[in-house]
Protein backbone atom coordinates (compact mmCIF):
# COMPACT_ATOMS: atom_id res chain seq x y z
CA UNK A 1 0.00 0.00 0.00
CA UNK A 2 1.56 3.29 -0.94
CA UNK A 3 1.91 5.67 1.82
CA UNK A 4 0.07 9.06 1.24
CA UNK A 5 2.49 11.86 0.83
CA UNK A 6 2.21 15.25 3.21
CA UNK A 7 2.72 18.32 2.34
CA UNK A 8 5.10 20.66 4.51
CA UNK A 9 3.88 23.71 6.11
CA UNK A 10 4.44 26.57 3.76
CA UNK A 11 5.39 24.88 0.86
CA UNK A 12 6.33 26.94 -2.01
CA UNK A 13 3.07 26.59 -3.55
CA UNK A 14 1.55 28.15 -0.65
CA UNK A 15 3.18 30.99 -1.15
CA UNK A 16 2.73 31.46 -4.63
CA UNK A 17 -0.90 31.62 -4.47
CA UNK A 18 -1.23 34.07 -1.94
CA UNK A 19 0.86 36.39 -3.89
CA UNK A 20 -1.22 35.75 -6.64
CA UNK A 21 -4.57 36.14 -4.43
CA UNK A 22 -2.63 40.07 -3.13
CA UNK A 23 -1.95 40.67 -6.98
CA UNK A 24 -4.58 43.58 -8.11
CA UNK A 25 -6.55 42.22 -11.06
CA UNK A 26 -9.78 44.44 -12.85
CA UNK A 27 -11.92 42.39 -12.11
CA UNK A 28 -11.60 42.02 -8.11
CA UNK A 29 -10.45 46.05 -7.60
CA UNK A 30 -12.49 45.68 -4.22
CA UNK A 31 -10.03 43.53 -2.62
CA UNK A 32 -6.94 45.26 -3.98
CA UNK A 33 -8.14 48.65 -2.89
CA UNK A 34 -8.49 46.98 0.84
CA UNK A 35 -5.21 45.52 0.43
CA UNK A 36 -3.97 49.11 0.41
CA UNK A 37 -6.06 50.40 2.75
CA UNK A 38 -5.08 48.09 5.45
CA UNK A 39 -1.09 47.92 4.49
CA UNK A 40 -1.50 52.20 4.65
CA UNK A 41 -3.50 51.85 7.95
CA UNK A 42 -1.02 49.30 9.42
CA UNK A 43 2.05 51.63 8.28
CA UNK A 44 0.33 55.18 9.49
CA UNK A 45 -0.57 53.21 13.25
CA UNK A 46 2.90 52.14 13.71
CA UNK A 47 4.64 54.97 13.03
CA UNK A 48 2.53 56.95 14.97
CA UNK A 49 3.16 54.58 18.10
CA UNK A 50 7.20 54.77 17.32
CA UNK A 51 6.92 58.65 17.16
CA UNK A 52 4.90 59.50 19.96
CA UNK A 53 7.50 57.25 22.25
CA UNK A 54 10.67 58.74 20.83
CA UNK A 55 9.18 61.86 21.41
CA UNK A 56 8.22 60.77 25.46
CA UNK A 57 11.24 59.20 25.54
CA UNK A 58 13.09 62.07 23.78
CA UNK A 59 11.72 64.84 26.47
CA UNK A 60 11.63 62.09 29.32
CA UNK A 61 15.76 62.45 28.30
CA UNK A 62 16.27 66.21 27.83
CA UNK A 63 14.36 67.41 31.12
CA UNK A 64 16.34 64.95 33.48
CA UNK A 65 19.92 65.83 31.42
CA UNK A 66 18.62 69.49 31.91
CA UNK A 67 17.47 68.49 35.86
CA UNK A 68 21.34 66.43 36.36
CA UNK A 69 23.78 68.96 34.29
CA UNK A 70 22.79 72.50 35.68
CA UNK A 71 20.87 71.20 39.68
CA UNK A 72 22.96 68.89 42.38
CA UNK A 73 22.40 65.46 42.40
CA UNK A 74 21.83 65.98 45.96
CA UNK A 75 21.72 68.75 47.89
CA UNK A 76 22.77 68.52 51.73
CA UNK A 77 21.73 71.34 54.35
CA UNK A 78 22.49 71.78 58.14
CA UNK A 79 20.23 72.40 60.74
CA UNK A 80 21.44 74.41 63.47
CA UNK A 81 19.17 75.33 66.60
CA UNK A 82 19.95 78.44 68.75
CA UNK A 83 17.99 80.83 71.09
CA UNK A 84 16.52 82.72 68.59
CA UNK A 85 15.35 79.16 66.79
CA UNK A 86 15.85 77.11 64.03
CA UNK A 87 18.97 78.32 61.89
CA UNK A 88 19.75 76.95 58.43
CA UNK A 89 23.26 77.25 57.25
CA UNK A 90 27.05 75.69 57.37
CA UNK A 91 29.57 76.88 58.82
CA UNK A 92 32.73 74.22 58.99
CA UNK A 93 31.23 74.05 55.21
CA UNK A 94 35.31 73.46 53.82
CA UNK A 95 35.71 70.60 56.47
CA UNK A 96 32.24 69.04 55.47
CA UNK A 97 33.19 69.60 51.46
CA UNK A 98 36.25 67.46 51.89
CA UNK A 99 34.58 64.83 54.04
CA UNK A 100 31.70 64.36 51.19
CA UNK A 101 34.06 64.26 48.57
CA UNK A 102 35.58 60.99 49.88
CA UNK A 103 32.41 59.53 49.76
CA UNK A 104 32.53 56.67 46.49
CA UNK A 105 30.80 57.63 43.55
CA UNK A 106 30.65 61.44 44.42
CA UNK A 107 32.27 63.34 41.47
CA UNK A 108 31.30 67.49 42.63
CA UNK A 109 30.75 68.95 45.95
CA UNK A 110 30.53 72.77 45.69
CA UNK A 111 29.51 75.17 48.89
CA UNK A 112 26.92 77.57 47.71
CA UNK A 113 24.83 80.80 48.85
CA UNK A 114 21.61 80.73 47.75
CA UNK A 115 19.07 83.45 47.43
CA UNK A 116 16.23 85.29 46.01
CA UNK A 117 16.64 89.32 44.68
CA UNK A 118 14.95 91.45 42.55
CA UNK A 119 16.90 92.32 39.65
CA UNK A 120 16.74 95.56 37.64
CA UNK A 121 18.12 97.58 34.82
CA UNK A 122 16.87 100.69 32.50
CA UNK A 123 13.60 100.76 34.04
CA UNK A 124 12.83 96.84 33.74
CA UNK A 125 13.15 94.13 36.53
CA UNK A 126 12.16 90.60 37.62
CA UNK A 127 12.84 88.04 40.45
CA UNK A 128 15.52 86.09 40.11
CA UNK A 129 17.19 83.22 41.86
CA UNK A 130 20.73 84.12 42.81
CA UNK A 131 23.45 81.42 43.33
CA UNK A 132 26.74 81.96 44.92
CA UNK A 133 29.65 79.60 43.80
CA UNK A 134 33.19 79.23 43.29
CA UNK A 135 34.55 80.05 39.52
CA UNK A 136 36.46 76.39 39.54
CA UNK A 137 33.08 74.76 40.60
CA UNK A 138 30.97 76.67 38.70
CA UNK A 139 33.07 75.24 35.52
CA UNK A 140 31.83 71.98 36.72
CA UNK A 141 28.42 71.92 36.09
CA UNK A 142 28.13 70.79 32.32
CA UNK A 143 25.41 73.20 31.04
CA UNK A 144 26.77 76.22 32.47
CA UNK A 145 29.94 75.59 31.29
CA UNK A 146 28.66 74.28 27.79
CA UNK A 147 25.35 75.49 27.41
CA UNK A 148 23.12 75.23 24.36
CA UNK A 149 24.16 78.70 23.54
CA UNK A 150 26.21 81.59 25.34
CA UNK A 151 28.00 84.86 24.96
CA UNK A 152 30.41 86.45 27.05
CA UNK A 153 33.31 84.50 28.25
CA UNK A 154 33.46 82.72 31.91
CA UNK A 155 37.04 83.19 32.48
CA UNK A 156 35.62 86.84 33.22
CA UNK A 157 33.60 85.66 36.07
CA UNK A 158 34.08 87.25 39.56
CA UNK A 159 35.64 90.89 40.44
CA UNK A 160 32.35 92.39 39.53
CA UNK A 161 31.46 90.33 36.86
CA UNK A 162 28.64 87.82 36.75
CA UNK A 163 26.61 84.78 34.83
CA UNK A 164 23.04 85.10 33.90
CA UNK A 165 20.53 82.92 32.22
CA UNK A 166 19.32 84.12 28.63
CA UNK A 167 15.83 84.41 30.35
CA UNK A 168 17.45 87.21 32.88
CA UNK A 169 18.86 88.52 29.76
CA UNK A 170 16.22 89.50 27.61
CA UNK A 171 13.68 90.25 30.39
CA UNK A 172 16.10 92.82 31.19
CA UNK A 173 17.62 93.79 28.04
CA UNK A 174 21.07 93.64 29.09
CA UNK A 175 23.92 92.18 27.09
CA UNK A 176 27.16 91.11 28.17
CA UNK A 177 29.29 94.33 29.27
CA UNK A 178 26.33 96.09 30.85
CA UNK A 179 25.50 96.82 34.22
CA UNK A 180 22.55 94.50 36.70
CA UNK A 181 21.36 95.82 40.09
CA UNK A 182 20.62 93.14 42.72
CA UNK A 183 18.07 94.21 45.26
CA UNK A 184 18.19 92.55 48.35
CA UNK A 185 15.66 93.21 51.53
CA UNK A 186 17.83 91.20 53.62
CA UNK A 187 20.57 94.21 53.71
CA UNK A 188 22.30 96.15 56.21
CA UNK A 189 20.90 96.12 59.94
CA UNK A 190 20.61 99.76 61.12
CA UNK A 191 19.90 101.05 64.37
CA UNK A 192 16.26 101.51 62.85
CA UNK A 193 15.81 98.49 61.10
CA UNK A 194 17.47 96.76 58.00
CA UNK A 195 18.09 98.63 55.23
CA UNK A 196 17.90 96.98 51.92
CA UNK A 197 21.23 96.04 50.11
CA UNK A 198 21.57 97.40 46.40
CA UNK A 199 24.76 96.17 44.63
CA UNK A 200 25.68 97.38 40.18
CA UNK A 201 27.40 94.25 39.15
CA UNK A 202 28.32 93.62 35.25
CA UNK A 203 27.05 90.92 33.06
CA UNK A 204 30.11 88.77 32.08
CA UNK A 205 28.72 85.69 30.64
CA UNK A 206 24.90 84.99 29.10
CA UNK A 207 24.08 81.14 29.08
CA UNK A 208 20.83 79.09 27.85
CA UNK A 209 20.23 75.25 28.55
CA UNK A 210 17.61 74.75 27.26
CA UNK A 211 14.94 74.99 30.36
CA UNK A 212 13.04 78.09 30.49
CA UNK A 213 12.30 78.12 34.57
CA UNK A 214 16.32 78.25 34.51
CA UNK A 215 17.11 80.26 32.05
CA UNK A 216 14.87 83.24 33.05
CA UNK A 217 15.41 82.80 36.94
CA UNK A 218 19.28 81.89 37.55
CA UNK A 219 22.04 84.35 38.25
CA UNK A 220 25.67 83.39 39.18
CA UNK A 221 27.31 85.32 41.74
CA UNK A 222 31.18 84.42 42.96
CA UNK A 223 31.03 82.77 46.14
CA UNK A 224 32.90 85.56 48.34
CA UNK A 225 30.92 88.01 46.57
CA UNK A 226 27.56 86.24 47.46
CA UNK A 227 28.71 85.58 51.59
CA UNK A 228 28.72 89.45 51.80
CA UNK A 229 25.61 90.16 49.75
CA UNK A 230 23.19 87.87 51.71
CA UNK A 231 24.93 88.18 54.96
CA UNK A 232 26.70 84.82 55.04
CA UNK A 233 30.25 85.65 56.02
CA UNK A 234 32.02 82.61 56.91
CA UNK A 235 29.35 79.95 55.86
CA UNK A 236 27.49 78.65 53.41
CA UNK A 237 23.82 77.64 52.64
CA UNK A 238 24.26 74.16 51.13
CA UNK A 239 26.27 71.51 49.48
CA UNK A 240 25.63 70.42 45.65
CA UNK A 241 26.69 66.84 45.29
CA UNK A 242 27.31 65.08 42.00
CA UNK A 243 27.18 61.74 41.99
CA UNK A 244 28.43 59.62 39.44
CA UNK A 245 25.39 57.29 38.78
CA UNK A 246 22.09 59.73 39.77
CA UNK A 247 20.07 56.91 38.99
CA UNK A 248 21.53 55.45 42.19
CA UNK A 249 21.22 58.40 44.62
CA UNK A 250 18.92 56.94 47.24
CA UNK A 251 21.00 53.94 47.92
CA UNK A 252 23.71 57.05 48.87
CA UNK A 253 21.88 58.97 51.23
CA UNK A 254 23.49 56.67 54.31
CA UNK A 255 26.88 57.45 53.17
CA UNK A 256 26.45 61.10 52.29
CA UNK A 257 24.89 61.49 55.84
CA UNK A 258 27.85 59.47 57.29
CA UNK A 259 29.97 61.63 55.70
CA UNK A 260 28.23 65.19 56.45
CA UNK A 261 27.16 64.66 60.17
CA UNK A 262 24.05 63.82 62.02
CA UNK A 263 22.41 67.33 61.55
CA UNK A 264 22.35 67.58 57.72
CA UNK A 265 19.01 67.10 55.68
CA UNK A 266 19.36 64.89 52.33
CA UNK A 267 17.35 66.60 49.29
CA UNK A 268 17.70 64.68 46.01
CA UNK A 269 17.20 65.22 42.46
CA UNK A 270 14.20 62.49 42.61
CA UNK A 271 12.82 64.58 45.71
CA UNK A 272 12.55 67.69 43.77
CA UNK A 273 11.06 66.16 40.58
CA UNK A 274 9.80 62.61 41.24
CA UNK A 275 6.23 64.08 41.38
CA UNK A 276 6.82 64.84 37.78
CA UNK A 277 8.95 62.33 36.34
CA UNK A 278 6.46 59.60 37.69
CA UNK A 279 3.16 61.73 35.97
CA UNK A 280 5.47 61.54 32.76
CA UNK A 281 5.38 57.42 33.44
CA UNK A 282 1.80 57.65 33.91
CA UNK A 283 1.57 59.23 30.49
CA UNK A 284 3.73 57.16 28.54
CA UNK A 285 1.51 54.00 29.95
CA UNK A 286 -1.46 55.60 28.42
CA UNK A 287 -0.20 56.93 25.43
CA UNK A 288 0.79 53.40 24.47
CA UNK A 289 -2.07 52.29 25.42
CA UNK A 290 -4.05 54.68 22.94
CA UNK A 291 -1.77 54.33 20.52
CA UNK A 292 -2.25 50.25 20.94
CA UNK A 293 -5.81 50.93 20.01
CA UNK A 294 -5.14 53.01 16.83
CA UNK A 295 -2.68 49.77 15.53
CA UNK A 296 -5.96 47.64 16.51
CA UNK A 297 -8.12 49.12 14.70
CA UNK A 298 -5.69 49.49 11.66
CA UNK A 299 -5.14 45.75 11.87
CA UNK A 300 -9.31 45.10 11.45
CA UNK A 301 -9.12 46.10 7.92
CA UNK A 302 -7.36 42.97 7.31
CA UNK A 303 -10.11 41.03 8.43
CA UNK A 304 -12.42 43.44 5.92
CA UNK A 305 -10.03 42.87 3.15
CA UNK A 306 -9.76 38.75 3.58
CA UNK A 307 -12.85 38.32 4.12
CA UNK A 308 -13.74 39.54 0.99
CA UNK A 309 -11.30 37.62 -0.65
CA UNK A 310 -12.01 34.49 0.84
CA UNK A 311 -15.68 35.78 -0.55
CA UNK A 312 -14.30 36.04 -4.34
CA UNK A 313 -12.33 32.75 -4.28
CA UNK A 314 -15.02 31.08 -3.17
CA UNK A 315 -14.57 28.76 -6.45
CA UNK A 316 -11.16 28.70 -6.44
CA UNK A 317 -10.73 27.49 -2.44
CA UNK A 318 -13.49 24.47 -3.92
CA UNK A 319 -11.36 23.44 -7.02
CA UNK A 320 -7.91 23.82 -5.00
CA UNK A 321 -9.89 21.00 -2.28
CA UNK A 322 -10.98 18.98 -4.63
CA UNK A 323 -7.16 18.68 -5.72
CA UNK A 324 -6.10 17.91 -3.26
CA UNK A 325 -4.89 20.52 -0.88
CA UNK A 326 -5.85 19.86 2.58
CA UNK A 327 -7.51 22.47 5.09
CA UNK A 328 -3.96 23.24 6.29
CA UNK A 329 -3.01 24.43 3.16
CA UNK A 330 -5.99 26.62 2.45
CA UNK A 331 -5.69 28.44 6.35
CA UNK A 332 -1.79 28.84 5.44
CA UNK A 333 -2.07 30.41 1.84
CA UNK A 334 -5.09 33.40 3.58
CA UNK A 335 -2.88 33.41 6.82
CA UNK A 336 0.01 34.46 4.64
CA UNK A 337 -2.22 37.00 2.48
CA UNK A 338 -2.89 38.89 5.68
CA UNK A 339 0.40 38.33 7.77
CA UNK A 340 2.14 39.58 4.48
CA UNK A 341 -0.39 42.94 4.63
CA UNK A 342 0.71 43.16 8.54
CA UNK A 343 4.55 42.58 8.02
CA UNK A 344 4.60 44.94 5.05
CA UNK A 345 3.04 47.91 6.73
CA UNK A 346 4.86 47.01 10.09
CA UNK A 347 7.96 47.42 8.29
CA UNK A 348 7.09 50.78 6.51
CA UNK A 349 5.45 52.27 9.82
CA UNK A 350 9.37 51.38 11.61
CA UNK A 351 10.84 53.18 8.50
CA UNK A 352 8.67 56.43 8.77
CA UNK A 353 8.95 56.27 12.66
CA UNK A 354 12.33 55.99 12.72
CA UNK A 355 13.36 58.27 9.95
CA UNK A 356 11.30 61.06 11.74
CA UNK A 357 12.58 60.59 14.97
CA UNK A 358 16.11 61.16 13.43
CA UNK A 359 15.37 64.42 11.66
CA UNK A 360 12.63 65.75 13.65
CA UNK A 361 14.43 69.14 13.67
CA UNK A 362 14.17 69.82 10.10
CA UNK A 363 10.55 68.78 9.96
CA UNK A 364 9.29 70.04 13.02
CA UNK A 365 11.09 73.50 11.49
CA UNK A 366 9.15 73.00 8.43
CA UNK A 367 5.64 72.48 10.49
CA UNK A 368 6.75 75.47 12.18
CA UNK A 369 6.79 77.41 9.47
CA UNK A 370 3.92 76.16 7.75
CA UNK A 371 1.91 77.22 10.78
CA UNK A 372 3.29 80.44 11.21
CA UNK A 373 5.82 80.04 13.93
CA UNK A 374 4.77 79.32 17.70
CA UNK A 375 3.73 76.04 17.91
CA UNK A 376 6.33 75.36 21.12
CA UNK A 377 6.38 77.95 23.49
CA UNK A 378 9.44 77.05 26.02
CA UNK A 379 7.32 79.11 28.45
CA UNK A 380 5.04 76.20 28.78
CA UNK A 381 7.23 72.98 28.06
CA UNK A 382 10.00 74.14 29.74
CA UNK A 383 12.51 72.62 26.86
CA UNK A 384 13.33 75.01 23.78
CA UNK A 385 12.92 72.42 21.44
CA UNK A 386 10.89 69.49 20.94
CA UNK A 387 12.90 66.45 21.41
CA UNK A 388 12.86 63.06 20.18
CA UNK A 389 14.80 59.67 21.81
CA UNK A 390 14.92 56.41 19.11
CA UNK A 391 15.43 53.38 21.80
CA UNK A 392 15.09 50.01 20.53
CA UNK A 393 13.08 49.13 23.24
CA UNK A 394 10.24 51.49 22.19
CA UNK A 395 10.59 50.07 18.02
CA UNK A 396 10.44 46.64 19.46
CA UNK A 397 7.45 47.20 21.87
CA UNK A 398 5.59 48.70 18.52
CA UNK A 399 7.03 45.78 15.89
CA UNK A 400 5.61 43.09 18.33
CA UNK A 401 2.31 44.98 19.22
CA UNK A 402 1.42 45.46 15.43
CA UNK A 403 2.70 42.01 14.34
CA UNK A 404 1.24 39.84 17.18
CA UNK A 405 -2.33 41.68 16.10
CA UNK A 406 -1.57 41.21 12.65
CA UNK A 407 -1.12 37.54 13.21
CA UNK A 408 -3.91 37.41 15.37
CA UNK A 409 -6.58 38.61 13.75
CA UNK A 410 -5.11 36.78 10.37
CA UNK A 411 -6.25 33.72 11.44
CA UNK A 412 -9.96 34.06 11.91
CA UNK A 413 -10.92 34.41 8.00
CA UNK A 414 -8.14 32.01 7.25
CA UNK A 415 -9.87 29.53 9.34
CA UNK A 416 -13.35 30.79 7.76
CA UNK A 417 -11.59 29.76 4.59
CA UNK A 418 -10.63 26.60 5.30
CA UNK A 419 -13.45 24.98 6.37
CA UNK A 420 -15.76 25.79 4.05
CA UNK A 421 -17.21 22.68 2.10
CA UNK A 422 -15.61 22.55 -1.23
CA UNK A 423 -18.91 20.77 -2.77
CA UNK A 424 -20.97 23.67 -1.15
CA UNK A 425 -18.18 25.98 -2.83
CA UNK A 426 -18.77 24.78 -6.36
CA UNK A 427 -22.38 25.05 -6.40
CA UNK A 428 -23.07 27.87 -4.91
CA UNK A 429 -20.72 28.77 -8.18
């Protein structure tokens, strides 16, 4: 008795007939113009998902680099009580700088004097946030030092001369070489009271990061320069630490405290902006998730679009079973004819995605300029441009989502398909 011979799963054959079942012919336009439809819908979905995350991930990036190259890591304060109360403020600050330091993994510690002023010139003014530091630690921090943009030179900070943000700058219309007055209400006590203290001090160096509650707040005032302006001879009002892993800056806080003494406080970078990096989580869950439903409901046109074909080879799914071909076969050769649709637009929606989150610059420029100008105001998103992160995470979350649906919903006309009776088939024909 001769054994019956099987046919392997996705034979050749297989494959040749769903190609020829995708191929647009006159006569079945219907089908071809769903083809399209769903390979356009699939392609438009996914790179919509990979855009919207490499733009999350993209800002998710540039506000904690912005947060980590121009804030402390951690910041460490003293508590002092005395008769008059609680008293905030170092004063062995050189002995605790040194102790810190040793700590492993810290990379910066830098005593500053910290305060806010109003400051003024020709007639305009606004509140800003002045900080006091040393010129060599002041080069440390990485966006004052290299900012996004800057004029002036910082070799000419100190002896009168000091660094404002670009903000500062054009609220108060100064350039570098002219003249800022810091107002201070915390001045010189008189025998009737404290008078306020109003110090002329020239703009050396103009710098921008790229965050607009920095740039228009922050003014850098030398260190020795700052102890006499707020009062602070001989002390200092806090530590910046740099660490060299941020991500890891709870697991320091024991150290850091070992180090600093049993008075300090321990304020870190996750402190000041967990609140928002954890609503930023929140919104990247449910912009996937929306996203998620727009590649859904691009992948139900494939069902549309098969099950009309299945519908116009009606007579051809009958002739190929009475040859033969097994209900394997037929499920294979319509699961192909939709994964194909699926894999096809997967693989243009990664190209689009990915191309755009490599030059967003130049096209977010040209929507600029097709809407006028204005479309991102710094004032509100805090960045001065929009930014945009490719991780392969983020392309491989999207590839899976939109082929595993693909896939998925594939198989229900392809199983529609092959079990219909292939006598039924041919006369209903």
């Amino acid at each position: 008795m001769a054994r019956q011979r099987t046919t392997p799963a996705f034979a050749g054959f297989e494959w040749a007939i769903a190609w020829r079942y995708l191929r647009a012919r006159r006569a079945e336009g219907g089908v071809s113009v769903m083809t399209w439809i769903s390979l356009i819908g699939i392609a438009l979905a996914v790179f919509a998902l990979i855009a919207t995350m490499a733009v999350r991930s993209g800002f998710r990036a540039d506000f904690t680099a912005t947060i980590l190259g121009v804030n402390a890591h951690v910041t460490i304060y003293e508590t002092n009580y005395t008769e008059a109360g609680v008293r905030r403020g170092i004063t062995s600050y050189e002995e605790m700088v040194a102790n810190v330091a040793a700590v492993e993994g810290v990379t910066r510690v830098a005593p500053i004097i910290r305060g806010q002023v109003m400051a003024s010139s020709t007639a305009r003014n606004t509140g800003v946030e002045v900080f006091g530091e040393m010129l060599e630690d002041l080069r440390t921090l990485p966006l004052v030092a290299n900012p996004e943009t800057f004029s002036g030179s910082l070799d000419d900070f100190g002896e009168g001369g000091i660094a404002i943000g670009s903000g500062v700058a054009r609220t108060l219309g100064v350039r570098v070489g002219d003249f800022v007055t810091l107002t201070s209400p915390d001045g010189v006590k008189m025998a009737f009271g404290t008078a306020p203290r109003i110090n002329d001090y020239e703009v050396a160096y103009i710098f921008q990061v790229g965050r607009s509650d920095i740039d228009r707040t922050r003014i850098y005032l030398p260190f020795e320069e700052a102890q006499s302006f707020f009062n602070r001879e001989g002390m200092a009002d806090e530590l910046e630490v740099a660490v060299a892993n941020a991500d890891a800056v709870d697991e320091m806080r024991l150290m850091l405290i070992q180090a600093a003494g049993s008075r300090v406080v321990i304020w870190t970078w996750r402190d000041a902006s967990g609140a928002f990096l954890r609503a930023l989580d929140v919104e990247d869950n449910v912009m996937f998730i929306l996203m998620s439903i727009l590649v859904l409901i691009a992948a139900m046109n494939i069902i549309s679009g098969l099950i009309m074909l299945v519908k116009n080879k009606t007579r051809d799914i009958g002739i190929l079973r009475t040859m033969g071909l097994t209900q394997g076969s037929i499920m294979r050769i319509f699961f192909i004819s939709g994964a194909s649709i699926g894999l096809v637009g997967t693989a243009l929606g990664v190209l689009m995605g990915c191309l755009f989150a490599i030059y967003i610059d130049p096209v977010f420029a040209f929507v600029d300029g097709v809407m006028g100008g204005g479309v991102w105001d710094p004032n509100v998103r805090y960045l001065s441009r929009l930014p945009a992160k490719l991780e392969l995470r983020d392309v491989m979350s999207a590839v899976t989502l939109s082929l595993s649906l693909s896939f998925i919903i594939t198989i229900f006309p392809a199983r529609r398909a092959a079990n219909m009776d292939p006598v039924e088939a041919l006369r209903n024909e």
